[in-house]
Protein backbone atom coordinates (compact mmCIF):
# COMPACT_ATOMS: atom_id res chain seq x y z
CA UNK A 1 46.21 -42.13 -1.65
CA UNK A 2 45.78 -42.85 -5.34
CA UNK A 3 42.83 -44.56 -7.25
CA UNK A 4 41.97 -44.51 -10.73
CA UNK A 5 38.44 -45.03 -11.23
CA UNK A 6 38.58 -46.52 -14.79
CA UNK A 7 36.11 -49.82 -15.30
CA UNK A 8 35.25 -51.97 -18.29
CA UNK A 9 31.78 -51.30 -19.54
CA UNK A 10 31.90 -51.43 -17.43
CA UNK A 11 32.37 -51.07 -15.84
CA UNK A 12 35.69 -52.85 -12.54
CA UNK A 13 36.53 -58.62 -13.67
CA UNK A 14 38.65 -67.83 -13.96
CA UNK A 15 41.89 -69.90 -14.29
CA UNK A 16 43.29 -69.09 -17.86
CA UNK A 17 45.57 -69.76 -19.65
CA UNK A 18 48.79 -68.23 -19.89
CA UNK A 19 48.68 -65.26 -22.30
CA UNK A 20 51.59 -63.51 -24.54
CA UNK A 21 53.00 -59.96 -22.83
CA UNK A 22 50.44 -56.96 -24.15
CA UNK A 23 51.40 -55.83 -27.87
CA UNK A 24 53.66 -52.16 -26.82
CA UNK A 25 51.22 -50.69 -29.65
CA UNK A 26 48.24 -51.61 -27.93
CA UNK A 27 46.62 -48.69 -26.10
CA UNK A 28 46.92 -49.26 -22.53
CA UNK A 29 43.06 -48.41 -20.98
CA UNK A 30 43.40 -49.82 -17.29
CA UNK A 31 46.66 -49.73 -14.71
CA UNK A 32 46.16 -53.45 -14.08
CA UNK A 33 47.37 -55.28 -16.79
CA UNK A 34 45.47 -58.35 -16.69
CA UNK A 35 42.73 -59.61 -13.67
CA UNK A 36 39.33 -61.24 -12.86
CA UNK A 37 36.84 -60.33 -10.22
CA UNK A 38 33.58 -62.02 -9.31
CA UNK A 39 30.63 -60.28 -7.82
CA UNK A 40 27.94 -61.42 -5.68
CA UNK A 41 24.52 -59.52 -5.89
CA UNK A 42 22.41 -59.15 -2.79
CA UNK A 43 19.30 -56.85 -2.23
CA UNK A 44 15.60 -56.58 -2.85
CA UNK A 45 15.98 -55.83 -6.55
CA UNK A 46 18.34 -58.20 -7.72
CA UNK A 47 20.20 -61.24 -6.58
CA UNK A 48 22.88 -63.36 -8.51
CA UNK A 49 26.72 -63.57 -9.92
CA UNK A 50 29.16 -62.01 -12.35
CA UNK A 51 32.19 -62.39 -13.66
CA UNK A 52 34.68 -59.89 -15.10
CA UNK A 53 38.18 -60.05 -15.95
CA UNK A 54 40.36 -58.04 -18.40
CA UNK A 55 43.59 -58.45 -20.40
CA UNK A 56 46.20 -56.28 -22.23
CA UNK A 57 45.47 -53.48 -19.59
CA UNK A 58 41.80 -53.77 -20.31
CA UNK A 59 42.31 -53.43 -24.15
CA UNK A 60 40.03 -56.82 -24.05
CA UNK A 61 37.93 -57.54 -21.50
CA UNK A 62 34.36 -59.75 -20.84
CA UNK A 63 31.52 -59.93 -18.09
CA UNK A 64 29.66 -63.47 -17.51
CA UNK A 65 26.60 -61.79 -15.87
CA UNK A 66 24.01 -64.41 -14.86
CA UNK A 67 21.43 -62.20 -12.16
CA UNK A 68 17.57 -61.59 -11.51
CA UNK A 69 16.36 -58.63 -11.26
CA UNK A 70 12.49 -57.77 -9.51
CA UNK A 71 10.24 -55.88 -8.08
CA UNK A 72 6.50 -55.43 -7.00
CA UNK A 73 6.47 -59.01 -7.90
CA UNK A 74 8.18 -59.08 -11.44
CA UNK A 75 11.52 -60.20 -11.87
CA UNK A 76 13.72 -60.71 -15.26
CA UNK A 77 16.67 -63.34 -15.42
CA UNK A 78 19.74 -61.70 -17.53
CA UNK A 79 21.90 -64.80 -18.74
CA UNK A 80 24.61 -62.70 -20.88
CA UNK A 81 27.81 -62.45 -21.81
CA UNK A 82 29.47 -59.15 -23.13
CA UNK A 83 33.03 -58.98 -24.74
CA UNK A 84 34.88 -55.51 -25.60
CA UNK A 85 37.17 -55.46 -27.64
CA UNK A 86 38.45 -52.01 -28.60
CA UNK A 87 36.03 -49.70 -29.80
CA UNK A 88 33.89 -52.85 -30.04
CA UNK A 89 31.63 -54.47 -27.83
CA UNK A 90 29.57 -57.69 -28.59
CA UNK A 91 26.55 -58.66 -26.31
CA UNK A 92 25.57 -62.12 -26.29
CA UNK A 93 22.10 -63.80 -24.73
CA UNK A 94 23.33 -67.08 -23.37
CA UNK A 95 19.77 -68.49 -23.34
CA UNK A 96 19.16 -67.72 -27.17
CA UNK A 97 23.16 -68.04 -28.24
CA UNK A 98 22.70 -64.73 -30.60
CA UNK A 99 24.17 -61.85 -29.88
CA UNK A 100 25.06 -58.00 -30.91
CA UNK A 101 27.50 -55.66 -32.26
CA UNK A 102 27.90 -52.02 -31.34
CA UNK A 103 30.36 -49.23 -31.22
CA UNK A 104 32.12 -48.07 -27.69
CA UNK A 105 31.19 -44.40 -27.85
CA UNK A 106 33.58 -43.39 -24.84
CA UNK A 107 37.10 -45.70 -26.24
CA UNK A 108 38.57 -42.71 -28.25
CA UNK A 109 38.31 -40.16 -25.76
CA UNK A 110 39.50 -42.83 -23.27
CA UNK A 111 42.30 -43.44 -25.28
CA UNK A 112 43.29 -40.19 -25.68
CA UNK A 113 43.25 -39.12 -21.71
CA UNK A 114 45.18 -42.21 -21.00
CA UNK A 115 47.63 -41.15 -23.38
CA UNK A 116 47.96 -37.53 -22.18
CA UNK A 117 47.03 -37.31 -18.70
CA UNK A 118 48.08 -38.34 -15.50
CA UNK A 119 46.52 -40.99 -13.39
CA UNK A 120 45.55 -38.37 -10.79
CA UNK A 121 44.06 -36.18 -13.59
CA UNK A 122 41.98 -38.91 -14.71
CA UNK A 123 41.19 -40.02 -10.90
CA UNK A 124 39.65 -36.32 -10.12
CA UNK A 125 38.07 -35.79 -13.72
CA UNK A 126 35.96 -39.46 -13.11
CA UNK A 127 35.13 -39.36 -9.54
CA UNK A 128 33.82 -35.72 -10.15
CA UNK A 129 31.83 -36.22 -13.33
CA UNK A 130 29.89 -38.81 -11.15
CA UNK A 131 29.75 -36.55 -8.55
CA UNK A 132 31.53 -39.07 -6.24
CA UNK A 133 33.61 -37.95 -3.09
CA UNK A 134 35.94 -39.57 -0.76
CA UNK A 135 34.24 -40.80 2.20
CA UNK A 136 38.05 -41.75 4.18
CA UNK A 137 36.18 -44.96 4.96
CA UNK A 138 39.13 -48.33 3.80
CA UNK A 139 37.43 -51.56 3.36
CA UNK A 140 38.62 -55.01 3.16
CA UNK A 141 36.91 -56.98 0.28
CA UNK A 142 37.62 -60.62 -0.55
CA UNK A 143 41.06 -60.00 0.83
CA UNK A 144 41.86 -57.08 -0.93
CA UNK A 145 41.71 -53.14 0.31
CA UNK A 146 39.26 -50.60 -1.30
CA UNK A 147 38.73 -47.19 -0.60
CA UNK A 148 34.90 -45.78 -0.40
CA UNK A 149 33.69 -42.61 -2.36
CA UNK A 150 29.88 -41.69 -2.04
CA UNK A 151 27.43 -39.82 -4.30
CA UNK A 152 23.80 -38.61 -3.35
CA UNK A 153 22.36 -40.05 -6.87
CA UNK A 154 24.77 -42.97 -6.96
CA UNK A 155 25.62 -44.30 -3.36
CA UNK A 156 28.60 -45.46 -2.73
CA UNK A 157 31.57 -47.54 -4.25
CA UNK A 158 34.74 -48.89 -3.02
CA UNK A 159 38.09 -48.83 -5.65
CA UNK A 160 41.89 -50.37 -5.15
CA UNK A 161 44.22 -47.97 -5.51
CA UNK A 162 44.92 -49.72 -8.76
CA UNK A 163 41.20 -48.68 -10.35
CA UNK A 164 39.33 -52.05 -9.54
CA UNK A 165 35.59 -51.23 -8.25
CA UNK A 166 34.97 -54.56 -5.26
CA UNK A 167 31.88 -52.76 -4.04
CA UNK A 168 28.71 -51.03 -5.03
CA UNK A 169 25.67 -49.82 -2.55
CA UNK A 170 23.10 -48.48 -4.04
CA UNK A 171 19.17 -47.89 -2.74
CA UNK A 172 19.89 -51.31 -0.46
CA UNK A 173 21.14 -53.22 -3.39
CA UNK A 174 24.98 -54.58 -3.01
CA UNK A 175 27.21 -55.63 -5.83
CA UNK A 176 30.44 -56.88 -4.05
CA UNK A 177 33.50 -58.77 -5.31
CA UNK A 178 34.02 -62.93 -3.68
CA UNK A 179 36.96 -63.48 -5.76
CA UNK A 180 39.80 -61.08 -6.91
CA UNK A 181 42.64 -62.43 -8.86
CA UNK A 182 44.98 -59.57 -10.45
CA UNK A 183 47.38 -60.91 -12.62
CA UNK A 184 44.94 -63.75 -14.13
CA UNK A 185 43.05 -63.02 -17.60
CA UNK A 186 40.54 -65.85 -17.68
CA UNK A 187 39.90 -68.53 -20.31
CA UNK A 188 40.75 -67.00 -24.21
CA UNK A 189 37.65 -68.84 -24.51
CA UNK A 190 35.72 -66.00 -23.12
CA UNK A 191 37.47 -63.37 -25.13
CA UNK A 192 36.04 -64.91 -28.26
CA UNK A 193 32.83 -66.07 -27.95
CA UNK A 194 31.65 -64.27 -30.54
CA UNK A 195 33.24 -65.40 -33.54
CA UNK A 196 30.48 -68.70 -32.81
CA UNK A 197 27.00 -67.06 -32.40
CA UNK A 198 25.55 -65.16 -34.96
CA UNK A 199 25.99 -61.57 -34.52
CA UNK A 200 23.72 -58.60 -35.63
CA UNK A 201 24.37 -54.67 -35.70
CA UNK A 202 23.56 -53.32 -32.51
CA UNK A 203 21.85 -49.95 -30.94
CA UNK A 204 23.45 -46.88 -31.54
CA UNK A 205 25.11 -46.04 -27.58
CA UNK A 206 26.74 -42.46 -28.75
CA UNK A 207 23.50 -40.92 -27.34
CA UNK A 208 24.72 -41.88 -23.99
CA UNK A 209 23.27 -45.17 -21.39
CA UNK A 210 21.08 -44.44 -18.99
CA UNK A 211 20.67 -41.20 -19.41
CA UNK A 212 24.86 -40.26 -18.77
CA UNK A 213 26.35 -38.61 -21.79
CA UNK A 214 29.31 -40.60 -22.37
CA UNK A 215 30.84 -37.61 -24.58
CA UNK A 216 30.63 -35.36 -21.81
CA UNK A 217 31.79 -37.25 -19.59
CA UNK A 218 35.15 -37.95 -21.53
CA UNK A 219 35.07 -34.20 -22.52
CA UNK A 220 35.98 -33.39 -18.53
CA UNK A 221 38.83 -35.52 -18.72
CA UNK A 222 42.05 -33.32 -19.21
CA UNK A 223 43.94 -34.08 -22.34
């Protein structure tokens, strides 16, 4: 059984409105060409929604993220939007209606596998950069099937066979999809955000996120 375990950082996802076929010289980044997903958050560390849907096979995409996240009695409300378009990603703050501009430091390699490799390439090259293995375990999330891969350091996700993540365990905190719609972009309103906040230069992410070097991880991808 196939999956491609390719998200939108990010990473994968509203009734829109009907969009144009994807430009044929657009690079094609996802196997689903447009669809939205909404997550519920559950746990001890953080509780809340999101919202993320992609177009022109993930070319553009945006998450609505609007969570809490605590601990030991301190908690932090995130109220953001993020859009990516290309190599470009723009994070907004809701609450302050300002936002950021940086670089995608993983789109070119991205590009490039996509272009020369096979899904099953990128598949194995993913799953084992994250360490994640197939657990044979098929779930049924908001109406849709998933299969589960696990990881000591990462827990355990569940991906369509079509590269959409519905579910994410990790330390007793669960990220898992309500509402999947494949085949529905969202609201062009959410794609472009950004051209009505202001919008300043943003960090510098080709040093990697969260400790993960993104390089390295698109340098195991076979081109």
């Amino acid at each position: 059984m196939k999956t491609i375990a390719i998200c939108c950082v990010g990473v994968g996802l509203a009734a829109g409105l009907p969009f144009a076929a994807a430009d044929p010289s657009t690079p094609q980044l996802h196997p689903v060409e447009k669809a939205c997903i909404t997550y519920e958050y559950s746990g001890q560390m953080q509780s809340g929604t999101s919202t993320r849907c992609h177009r022109d096979y993930a070319y553009e995409a945006y998450e609505i993220n609007q969570t809490t996240i605590g601990m030991a009695g301190f908690s932090q409300s995130q109220n953001t939007h993020t859009i990516t378009i290309g190599e470009t990603i723009y994070s907004i703050d809701l609450d302050t209606n300002t936002g950021t501009q940086t670089v995608n430091p993983m789109y070119e390699g991205l590009v490039n596998a996509m272009a020369n490799s096979s899904a099953e390439d990128m598949t194995d090259a993913f799953l084992n950069a994250m360490g994640m293995m197939p657990t044979g375990e098929i779930k049924t999330i908001a109406g849709t099937q998933c299969n589960v891969y696990s990881a000591q350091m990462m827990g355990t996700t569940c991906l369509t066979d079509n590269g959409l993540m519905l579910e994410q365990v990790f330390m007793g905190n669960i990220q898992r999809a309500v509402s999947v719609a494949i085949g529905d972009g969202g609201d062009d309103a959410n794609y472009t955000l950004y051209q009505t906040v202001p919008i300043s230069q943003g960090p510098d992410l080709s040093n990697g996120i969260g400790g993960i070097d993104l390089g390295d991880l698109m340098s195991q991808i076979p081109q």
